[in-house]
PDB file of N, CA and C in Angstrom:
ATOM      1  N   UNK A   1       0.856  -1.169   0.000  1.00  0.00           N
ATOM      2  CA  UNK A   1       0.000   0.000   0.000  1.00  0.00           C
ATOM      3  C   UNK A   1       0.901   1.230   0.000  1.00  0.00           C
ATOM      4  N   UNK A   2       0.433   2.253  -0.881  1.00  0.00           N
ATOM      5  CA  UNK A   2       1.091   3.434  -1.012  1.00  0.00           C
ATOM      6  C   UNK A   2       0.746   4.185   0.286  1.00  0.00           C
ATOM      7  N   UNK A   3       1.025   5.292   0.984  1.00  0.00           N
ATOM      8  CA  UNK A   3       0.512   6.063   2.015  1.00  0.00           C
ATOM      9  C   UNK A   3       1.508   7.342   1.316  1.00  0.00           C
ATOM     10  N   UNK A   4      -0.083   8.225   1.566  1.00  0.00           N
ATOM     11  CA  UNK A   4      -0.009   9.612   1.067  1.00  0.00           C
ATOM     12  C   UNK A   4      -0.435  10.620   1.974  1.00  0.00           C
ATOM     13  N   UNK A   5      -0.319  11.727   2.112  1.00  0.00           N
ATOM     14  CA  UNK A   5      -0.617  12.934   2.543  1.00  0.00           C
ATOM     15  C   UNK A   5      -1.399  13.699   1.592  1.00  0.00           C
ATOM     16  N   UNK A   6      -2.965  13.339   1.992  1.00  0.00           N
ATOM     17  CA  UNK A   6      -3.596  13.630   0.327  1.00  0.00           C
ATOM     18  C   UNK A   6      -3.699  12.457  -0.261  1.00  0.00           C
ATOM     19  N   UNK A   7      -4.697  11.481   0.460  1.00  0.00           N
ATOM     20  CA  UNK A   7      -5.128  10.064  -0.258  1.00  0.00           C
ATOM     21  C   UNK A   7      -5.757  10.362  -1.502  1.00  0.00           C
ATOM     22  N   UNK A   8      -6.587  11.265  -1.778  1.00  0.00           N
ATOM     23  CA  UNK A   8      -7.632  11.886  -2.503  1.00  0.00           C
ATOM     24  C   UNK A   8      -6.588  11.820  -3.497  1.00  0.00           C
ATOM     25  N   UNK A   9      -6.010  13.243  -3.484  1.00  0.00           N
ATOM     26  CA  UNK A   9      -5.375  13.650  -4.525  1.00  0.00           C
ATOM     27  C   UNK A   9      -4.293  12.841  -4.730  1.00  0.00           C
ATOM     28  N   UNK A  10      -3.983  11.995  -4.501  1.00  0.00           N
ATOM     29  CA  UNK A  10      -2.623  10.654  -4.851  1.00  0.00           C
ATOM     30  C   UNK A  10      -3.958  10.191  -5.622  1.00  0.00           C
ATOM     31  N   UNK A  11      -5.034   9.698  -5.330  1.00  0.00           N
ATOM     32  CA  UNK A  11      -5.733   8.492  -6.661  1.00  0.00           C
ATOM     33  C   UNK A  11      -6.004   9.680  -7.691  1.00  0.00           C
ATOM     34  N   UNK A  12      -6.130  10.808  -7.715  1.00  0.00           N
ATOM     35  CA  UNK A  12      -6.949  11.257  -8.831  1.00  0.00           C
ATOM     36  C   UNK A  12      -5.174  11.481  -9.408  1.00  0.00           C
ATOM     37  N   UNK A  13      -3.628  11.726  -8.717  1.00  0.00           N
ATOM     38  CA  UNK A  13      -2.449  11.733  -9.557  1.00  0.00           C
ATOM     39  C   UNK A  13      -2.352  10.617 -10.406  1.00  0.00           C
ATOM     40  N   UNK A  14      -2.754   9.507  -9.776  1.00  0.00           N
ATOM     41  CA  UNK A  14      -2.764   8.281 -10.598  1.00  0.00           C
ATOM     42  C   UNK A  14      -3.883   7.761 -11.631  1.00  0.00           C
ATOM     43  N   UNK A  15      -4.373   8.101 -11.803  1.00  0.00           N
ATOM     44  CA  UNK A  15      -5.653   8.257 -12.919  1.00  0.00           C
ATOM     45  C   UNK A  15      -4.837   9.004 -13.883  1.00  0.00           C
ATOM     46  N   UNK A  16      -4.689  10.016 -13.781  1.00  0.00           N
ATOM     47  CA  UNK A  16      -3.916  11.101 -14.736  1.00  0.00           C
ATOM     48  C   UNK A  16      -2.755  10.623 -15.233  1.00  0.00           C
ATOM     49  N   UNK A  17      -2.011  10.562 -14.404  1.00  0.00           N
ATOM     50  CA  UNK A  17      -0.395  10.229 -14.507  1.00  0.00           C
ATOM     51  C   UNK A  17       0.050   8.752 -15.247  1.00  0.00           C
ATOM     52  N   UNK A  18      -0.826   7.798 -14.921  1.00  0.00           N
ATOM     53  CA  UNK A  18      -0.563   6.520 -15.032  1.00  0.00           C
ATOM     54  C   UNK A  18      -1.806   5.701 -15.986  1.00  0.00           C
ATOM     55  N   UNK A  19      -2.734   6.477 -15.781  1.00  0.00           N
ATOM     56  CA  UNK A  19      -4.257   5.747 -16.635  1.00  0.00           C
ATOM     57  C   UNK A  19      -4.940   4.982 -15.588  1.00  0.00           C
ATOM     58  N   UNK A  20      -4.613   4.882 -13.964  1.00  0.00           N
ATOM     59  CA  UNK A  20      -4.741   3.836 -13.628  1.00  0.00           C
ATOM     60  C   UNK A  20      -6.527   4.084 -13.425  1.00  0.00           C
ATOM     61  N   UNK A  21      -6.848   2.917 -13.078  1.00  0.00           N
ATOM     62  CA  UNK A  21      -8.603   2.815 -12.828  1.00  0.00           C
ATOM     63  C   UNK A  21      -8.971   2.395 -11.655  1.00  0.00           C
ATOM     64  N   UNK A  22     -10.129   3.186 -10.958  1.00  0.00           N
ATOM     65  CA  UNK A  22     -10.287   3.151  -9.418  1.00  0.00           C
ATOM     66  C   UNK A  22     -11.187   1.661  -9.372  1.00  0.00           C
ATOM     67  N   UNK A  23     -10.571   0.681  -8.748  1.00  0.00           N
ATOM     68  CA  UNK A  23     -11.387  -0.241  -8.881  1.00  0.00           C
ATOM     69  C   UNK A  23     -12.270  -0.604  -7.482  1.00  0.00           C
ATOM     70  N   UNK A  24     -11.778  -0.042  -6.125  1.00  0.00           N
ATOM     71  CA  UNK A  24     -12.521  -0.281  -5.008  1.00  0.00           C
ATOM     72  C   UNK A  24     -12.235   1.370  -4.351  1.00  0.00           C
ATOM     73  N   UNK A  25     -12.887   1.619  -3.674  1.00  0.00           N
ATOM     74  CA  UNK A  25     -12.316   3.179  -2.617  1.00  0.00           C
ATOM     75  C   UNK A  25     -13.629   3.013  -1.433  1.00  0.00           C
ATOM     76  N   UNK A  26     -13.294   3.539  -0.405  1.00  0.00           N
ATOM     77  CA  UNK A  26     -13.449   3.916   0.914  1.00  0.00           C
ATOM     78  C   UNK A  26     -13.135   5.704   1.191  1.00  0.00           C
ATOM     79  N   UNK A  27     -14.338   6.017   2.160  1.00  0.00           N
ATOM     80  CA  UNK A  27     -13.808   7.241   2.488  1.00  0.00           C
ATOM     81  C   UNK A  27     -14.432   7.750   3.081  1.00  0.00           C
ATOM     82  N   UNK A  28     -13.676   8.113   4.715  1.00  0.00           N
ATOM     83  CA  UNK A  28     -14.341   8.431   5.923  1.00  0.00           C
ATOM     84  C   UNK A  28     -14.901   9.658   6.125  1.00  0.00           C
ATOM     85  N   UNK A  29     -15.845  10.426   6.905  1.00  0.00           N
ATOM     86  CA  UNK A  29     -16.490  11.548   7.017  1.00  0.00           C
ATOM     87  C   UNK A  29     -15.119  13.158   7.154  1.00  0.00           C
ATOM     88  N   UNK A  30     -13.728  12.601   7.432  1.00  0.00           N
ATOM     89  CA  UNK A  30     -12.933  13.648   7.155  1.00  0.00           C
ATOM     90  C   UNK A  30     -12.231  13.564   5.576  1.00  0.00           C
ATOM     91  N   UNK A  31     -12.526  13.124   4.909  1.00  0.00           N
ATOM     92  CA  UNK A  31     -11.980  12.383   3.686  1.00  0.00           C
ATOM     93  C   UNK A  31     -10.865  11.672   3.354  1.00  0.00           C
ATOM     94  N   UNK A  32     -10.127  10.900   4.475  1.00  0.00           N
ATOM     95  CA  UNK A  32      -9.234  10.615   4.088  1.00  0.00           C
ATOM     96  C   UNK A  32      -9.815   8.904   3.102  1.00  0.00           C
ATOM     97  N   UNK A  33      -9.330   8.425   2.664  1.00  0.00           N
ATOM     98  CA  UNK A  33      -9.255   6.839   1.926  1.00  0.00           C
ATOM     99  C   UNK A  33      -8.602   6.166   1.870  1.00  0.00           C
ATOM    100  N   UNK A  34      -9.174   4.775   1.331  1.00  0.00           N
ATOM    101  CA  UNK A  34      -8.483   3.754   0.809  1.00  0.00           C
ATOM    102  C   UNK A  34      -9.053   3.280  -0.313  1.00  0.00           C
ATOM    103  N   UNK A  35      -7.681   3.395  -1.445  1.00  0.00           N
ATOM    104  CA  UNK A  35      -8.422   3.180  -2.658  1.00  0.00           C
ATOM    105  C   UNK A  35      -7.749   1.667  -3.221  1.00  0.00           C
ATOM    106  N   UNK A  36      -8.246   1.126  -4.190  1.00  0.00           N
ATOM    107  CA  UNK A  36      -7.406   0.231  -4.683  1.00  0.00           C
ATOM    108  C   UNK A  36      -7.130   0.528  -6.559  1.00  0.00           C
ATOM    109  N   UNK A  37      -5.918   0.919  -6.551  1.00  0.00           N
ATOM    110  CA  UNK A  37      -6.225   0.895  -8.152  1.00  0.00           C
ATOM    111  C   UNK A  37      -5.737   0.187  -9.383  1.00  0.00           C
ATOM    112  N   UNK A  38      -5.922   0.255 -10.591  1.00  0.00           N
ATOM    113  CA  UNK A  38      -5.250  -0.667 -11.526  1.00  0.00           C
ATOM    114  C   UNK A  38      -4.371   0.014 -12.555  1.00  0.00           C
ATOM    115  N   UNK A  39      -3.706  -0.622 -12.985  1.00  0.00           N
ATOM    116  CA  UNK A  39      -3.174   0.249 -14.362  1.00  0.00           C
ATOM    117  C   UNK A  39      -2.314  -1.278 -15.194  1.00  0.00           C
ATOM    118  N   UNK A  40      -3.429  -1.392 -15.805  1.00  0.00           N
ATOM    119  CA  UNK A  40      -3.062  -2.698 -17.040  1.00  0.00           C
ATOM    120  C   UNK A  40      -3.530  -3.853 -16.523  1.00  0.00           C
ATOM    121  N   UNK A  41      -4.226  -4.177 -15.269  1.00  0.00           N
ATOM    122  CA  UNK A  41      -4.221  -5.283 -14.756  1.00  0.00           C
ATOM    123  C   UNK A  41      -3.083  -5.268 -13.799  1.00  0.00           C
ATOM    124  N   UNK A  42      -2.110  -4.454 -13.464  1.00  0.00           N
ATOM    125  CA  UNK A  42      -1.582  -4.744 -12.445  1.00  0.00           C
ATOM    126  C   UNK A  42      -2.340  -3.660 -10.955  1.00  0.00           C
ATOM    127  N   UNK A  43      -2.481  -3.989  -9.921  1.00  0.00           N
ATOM    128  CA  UNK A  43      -3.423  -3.407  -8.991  1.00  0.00           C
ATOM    129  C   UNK A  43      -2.509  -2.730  -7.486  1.00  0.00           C
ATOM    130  N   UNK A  44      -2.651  -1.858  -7.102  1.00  0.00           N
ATOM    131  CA  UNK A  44      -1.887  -1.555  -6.025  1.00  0.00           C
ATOM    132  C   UNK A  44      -2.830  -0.334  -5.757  1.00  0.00           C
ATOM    133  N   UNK A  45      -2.543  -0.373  -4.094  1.00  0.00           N
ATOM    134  CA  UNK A  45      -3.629   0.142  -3.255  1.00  0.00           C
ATOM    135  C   UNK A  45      -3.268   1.840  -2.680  1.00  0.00           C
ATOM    136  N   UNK A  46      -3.727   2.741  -2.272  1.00  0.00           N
ATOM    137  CA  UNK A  46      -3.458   4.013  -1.860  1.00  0.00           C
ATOM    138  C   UNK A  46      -4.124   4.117  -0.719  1.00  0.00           C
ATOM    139  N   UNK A  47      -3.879   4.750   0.080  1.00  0.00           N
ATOM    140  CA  UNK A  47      -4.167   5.275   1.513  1.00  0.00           C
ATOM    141  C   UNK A  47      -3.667   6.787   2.193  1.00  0.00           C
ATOM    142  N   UNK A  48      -4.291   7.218   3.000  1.00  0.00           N
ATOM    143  CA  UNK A  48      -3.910   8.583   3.921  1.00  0.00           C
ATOM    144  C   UNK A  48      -2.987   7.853   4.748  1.00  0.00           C
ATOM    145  N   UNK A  49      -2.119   8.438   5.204  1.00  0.00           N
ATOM    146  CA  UNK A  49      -1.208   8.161   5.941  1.00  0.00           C
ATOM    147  C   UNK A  49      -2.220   7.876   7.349  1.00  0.00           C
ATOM    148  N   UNK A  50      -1.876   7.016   8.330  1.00  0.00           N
ATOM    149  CA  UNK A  50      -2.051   7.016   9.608  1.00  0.00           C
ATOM    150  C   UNK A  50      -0.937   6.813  10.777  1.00  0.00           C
ATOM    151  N   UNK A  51       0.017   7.834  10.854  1.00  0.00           N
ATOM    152  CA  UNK A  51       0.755   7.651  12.321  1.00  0.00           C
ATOM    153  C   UNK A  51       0.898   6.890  13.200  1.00  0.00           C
ATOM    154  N   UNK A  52      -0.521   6.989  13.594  1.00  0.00           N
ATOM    155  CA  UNK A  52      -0.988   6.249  14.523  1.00  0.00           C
ATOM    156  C   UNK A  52      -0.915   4.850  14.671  1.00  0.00           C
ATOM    157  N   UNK A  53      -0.716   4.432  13.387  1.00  0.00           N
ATOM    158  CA  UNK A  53      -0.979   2.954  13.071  1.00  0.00           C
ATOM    159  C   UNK A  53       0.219   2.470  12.393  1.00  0.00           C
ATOM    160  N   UNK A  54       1.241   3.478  12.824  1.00  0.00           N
ATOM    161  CA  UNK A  54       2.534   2.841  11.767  1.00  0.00           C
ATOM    162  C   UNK A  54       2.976   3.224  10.459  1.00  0.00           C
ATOM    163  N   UNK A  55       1.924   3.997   9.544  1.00  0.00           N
ATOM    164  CA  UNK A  55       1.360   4.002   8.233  1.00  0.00           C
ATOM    165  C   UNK A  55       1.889   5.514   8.022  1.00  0.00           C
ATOM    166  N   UNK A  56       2.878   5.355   7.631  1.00  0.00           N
ATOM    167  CA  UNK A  56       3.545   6.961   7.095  1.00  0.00           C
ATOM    168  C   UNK A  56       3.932   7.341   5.910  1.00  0.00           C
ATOM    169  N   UNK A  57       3.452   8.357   5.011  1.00  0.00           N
ATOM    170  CA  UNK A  57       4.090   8.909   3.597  1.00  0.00           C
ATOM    171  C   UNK A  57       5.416   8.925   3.524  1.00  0.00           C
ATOM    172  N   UNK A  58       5.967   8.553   2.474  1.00  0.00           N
ATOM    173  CA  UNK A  58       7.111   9.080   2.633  1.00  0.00           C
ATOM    174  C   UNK A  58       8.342  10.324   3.018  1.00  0.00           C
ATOM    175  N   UNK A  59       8.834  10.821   3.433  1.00  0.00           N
ATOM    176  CA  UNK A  59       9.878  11.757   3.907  1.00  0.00           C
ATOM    177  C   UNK A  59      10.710  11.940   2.349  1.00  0.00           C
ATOM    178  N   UNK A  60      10.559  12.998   2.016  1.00  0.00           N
ATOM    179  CA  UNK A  60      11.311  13.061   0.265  1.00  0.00           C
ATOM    180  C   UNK A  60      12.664  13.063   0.770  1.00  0.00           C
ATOM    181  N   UNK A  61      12.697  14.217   1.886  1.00  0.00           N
ATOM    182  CA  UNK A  61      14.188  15.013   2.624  1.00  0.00           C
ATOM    183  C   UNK A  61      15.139  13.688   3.315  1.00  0.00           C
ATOM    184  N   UNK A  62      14.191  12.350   3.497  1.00  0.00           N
ATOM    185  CA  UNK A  62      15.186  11.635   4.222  1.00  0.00           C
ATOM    186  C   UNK A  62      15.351  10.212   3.143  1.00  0.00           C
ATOM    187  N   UNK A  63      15.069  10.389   2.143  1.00  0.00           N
ATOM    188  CA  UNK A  63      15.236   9.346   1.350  1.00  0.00           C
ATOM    189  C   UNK A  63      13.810   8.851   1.328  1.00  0.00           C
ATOM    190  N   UNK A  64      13.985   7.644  -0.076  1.00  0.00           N
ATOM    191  CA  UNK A  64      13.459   6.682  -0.107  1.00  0.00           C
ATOM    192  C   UNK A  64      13.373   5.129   0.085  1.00  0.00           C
ATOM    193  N   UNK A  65      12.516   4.483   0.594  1.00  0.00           N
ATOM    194  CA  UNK A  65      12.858   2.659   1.040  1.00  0.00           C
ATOM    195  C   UNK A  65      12.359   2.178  -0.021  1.00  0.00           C
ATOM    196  N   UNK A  66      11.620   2.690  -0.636  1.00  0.00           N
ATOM    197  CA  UNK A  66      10.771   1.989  -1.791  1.00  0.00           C
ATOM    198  C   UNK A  66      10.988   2.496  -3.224  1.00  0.00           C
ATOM    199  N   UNK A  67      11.171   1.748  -4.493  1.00  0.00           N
ATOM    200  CA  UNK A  67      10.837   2.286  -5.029  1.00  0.00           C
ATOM    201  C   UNK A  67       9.856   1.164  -6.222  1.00  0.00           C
ATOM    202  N   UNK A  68       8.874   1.571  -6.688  1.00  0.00           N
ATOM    203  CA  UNK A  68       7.731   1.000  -7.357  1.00  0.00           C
ATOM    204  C   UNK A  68       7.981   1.229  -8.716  1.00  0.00           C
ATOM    205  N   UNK A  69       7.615  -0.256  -9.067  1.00  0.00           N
ATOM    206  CA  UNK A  69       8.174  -0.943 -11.204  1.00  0.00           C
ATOM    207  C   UNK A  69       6.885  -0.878 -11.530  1.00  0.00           C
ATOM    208  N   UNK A  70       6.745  -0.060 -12.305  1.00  0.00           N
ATOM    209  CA  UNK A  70       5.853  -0.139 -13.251  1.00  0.00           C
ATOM    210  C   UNK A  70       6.039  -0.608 -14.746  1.00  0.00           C
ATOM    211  N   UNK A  71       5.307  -1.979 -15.345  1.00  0.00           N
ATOM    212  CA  UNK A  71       6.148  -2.071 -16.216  1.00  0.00           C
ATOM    213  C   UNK A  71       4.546  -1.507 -17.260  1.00  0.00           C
ATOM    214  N   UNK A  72       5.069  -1.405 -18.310  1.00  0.00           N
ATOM    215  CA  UNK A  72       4.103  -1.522 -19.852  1.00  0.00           C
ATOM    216  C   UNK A  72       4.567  -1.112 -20.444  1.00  0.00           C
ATOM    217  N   UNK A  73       3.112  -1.006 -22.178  1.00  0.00           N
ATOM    218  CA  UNK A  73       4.084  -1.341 -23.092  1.00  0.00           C
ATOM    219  C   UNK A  73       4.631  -0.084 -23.743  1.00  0.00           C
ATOM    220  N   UNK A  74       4.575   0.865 -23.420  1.00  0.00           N
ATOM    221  CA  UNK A  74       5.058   2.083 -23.849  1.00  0.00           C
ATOM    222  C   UNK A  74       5.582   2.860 -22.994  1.00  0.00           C
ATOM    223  N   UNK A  75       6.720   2.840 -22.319  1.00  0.00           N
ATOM    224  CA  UNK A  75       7.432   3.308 -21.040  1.00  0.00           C
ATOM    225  C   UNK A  75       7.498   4.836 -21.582  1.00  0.00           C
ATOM    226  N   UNK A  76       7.737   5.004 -22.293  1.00  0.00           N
ATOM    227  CA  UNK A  76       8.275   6.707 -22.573  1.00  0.00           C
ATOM    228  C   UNK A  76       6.806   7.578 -22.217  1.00  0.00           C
ATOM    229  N   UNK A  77       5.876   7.187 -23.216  1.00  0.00           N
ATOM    230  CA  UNK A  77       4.320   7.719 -23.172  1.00  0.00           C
ATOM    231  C   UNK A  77       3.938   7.985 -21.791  1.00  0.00           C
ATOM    232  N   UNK A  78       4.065   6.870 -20.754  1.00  0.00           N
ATOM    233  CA  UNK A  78       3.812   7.362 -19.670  1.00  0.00           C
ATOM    234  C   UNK A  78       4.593   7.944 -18.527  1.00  0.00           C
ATOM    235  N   UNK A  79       5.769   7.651 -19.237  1.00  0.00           N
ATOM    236  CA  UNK A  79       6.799   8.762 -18.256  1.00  0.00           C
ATOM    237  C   UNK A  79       6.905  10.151 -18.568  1.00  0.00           C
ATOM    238  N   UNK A  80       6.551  10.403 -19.982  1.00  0.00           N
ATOM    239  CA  UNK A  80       6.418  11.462 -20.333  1.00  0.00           C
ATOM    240  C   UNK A  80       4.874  12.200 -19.487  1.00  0.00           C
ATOM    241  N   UNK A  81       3.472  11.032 -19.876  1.00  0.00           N
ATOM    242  CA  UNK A  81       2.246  11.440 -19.343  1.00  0.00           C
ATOM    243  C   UNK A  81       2.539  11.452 -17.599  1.00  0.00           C
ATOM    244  N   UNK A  82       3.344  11.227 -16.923  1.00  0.00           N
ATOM    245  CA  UNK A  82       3.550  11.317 -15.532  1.00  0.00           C
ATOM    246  C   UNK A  82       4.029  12.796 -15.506  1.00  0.00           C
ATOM    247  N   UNK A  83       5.162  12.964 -16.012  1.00  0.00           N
ATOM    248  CA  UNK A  83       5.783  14.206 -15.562  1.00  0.00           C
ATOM    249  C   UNK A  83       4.312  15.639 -16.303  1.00  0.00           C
ATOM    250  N   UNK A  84       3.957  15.268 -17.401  1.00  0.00           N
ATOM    251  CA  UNK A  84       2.989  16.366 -17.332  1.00  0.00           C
ATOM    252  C   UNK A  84       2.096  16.517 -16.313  1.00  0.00           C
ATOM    253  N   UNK A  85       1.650  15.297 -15.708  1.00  0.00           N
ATOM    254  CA  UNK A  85       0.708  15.262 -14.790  1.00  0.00           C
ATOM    255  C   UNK A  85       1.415  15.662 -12.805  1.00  0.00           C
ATOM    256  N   UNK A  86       2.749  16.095 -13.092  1.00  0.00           N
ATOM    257  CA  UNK A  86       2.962  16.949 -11.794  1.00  0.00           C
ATOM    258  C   UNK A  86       3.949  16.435 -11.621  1.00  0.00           C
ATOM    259  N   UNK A  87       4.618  15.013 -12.017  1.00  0.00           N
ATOM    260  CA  UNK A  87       5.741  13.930 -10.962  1.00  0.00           C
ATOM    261  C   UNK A  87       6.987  14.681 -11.345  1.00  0.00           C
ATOM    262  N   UNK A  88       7.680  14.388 -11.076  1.00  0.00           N
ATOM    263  CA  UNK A  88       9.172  15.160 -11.435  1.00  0.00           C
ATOM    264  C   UNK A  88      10.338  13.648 -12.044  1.00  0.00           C
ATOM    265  N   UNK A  89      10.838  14.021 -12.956  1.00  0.00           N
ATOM    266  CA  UNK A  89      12.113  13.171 -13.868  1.00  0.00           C
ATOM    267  C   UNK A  89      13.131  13.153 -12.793  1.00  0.00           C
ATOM    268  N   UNK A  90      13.468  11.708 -12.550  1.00  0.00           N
ATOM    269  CA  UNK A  90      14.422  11.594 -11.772  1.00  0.00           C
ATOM    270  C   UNK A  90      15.667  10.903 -12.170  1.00  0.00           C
ATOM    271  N   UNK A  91      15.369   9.724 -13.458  1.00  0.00           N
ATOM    272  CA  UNK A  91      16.125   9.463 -14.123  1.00  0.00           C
ATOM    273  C   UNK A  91      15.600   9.469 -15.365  1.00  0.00           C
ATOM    274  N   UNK A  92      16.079  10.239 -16.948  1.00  0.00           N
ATOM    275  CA  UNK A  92      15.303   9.970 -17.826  1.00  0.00           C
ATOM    276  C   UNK A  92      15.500   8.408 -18.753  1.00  0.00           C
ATOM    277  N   UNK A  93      14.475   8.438 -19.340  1.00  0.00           N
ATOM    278  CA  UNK A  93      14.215   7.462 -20.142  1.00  0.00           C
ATOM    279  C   UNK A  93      15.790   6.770 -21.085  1.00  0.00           C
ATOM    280  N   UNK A  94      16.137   5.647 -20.591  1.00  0.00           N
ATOM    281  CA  UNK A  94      16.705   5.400 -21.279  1.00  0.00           C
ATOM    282  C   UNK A  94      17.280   3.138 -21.083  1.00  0.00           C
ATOM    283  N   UNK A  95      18.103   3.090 -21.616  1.00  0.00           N
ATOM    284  CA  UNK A  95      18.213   1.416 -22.160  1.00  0.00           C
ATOM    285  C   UNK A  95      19.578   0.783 -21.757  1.00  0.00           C
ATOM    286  N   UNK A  96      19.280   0.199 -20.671  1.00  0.00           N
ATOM    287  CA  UNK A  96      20.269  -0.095 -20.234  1.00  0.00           C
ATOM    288  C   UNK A  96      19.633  -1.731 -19.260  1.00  0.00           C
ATOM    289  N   UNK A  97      20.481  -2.310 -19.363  1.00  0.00           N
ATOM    290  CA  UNK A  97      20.399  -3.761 -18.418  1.00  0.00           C
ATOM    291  C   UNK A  97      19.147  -4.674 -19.504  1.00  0.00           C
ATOM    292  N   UNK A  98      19.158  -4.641 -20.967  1.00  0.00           N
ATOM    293  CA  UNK A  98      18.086  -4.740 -21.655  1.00  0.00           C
ATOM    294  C   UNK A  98      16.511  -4.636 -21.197  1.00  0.00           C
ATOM    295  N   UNK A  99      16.218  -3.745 -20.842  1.00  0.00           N
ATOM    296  CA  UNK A  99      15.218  -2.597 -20.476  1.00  0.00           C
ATOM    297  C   UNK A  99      15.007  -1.298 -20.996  1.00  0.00           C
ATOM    298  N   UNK A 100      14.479  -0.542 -21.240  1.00  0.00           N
ATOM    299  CA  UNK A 100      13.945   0.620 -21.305  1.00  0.00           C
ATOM    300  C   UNK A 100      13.567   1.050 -20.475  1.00  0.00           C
ATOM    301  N   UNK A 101      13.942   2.020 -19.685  1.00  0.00           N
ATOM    302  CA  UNK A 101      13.242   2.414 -18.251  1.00  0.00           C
ATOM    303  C   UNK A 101      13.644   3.871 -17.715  1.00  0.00           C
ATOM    304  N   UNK A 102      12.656   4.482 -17.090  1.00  0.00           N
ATOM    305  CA  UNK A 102      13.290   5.953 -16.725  1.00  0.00           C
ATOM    306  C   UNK A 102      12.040   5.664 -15.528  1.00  0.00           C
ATOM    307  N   UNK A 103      12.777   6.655 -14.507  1.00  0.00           N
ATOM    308  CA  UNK A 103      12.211   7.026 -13.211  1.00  0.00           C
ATOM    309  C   UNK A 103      11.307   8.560 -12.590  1.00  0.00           C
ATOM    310  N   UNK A 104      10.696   8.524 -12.208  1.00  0.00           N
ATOM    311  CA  UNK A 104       9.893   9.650 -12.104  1.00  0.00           C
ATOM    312  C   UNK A 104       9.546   9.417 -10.329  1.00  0.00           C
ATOM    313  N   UNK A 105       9.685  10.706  -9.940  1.00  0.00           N
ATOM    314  CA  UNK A 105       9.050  11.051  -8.487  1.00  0.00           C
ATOM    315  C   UNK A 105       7.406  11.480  -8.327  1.00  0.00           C
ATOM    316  N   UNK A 106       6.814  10.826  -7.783  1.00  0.00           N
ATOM    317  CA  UNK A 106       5.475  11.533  -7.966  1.00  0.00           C
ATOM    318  C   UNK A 106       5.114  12.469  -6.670  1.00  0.00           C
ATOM    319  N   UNK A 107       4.311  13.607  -6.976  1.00  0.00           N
ATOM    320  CA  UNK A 107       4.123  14.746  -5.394  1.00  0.00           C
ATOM    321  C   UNK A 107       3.947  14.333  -4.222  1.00  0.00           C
ATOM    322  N   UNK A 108       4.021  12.957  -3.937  1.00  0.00           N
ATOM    323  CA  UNK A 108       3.438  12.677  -2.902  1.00  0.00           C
ATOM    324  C   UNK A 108       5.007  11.763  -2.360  1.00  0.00           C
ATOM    325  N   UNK A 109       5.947  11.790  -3.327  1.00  0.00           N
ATOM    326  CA  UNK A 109       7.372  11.254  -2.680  1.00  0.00           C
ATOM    327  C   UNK A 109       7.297   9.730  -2.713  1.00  0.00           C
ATOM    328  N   UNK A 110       6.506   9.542  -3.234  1.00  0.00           N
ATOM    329  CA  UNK A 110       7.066   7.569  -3.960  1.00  0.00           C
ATOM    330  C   UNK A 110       7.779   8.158  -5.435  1.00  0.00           C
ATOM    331  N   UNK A 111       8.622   6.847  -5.252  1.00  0.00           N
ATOM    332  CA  UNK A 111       9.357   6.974  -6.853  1.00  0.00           C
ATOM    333  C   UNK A 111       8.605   5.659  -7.634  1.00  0.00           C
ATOM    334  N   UNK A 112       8.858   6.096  -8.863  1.00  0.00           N
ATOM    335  CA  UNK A 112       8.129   4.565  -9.880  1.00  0.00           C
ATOM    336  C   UNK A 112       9.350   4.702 -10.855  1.00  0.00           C
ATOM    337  N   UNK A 113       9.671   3.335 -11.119  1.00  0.00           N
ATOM    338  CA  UNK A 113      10.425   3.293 -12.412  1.00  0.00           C
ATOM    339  C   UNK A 113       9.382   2.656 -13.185  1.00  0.00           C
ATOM    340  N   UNK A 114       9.547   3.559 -14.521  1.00  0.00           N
ATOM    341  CA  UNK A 114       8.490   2.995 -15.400  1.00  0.00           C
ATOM    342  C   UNK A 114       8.963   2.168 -16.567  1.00  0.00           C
ATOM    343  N   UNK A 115       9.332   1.339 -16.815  1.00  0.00           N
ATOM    344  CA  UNK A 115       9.719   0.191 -18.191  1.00  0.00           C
ATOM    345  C   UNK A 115       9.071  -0.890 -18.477  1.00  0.00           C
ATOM    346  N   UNK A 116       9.894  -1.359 -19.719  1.00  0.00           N
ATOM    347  CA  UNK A 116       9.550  -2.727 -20.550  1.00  0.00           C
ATOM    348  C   UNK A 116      10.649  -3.153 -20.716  1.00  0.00           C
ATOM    349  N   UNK A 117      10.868  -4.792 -20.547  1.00  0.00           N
ATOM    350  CA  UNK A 117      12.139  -5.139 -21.507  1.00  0.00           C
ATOM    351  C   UNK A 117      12.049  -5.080 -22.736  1.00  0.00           C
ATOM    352  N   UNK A 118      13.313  -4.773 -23.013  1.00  0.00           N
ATOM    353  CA  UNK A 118      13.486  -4.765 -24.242  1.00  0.00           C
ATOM    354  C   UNK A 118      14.360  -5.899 -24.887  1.00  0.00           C
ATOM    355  N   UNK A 119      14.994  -6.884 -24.040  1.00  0.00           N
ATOM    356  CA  UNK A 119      16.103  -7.773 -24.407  1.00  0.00           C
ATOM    357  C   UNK A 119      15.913  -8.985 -23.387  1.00  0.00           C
ATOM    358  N   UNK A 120      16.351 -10.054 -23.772  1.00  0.00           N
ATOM    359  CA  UNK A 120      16.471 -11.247 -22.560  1.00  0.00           C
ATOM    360  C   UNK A 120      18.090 -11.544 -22.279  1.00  0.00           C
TER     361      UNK A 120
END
């Protein structure tokens, strides 16, 4: 599960950014959520951060533990459609380890590398 600051606005970044599709959501009388979403058939979930419970956004300033593969079949299209949609280029697009792959930060401080192989 992703945890955001701004559950809301993390699923509607990912709709935009990624194509992904809201396939389940929750959402309590202060609005925070839990969404579950898709993008190609692959599915991964979003949430408000809870403290309380362990459940914290990431810290941009202190690094990252995670970082999230996104693969499909047009890596550039949506690394390109990410960064219009707000994320920031962290590594660009390029072919190396027979892959195609470039990295993008999204506002909420998860990173995604987005590729396809390209080679076995």
């Amino acid at each position: 599960m992703a945890f955001a600051r701004g559950g809301a606005a993390a699923v509607e970044f990912y709709k935009v950014a990624f194509g992904a599709e809201q396939v389940f959501r929750i959402e309590d009388p202060d609005g925070n959520v839990v969404a579950r979403l898709s993008v190609g058939g692959a599915e991964f979930w979003v949430s408000d951060e809870s403290p309380e419970h362990g459940n914290t956004a990431p810290n941009p300033a202190a690094g990252n533990s995670v970082r999230m593969v996104l693969t499909v079949a047009d890596p550039d299209a949506v690394f390109d459609q990410a960064v219009r949609a707000g994320a920031s280029a962290v590594a660009a697009m390029s072919e190396e380890h027979g892959w195609r792959v470039g990295r993008v930060a999204d506002p909420f401080g998860h990173h995604w590398e987005i590729g396809r192989q390209v080679a076995e």
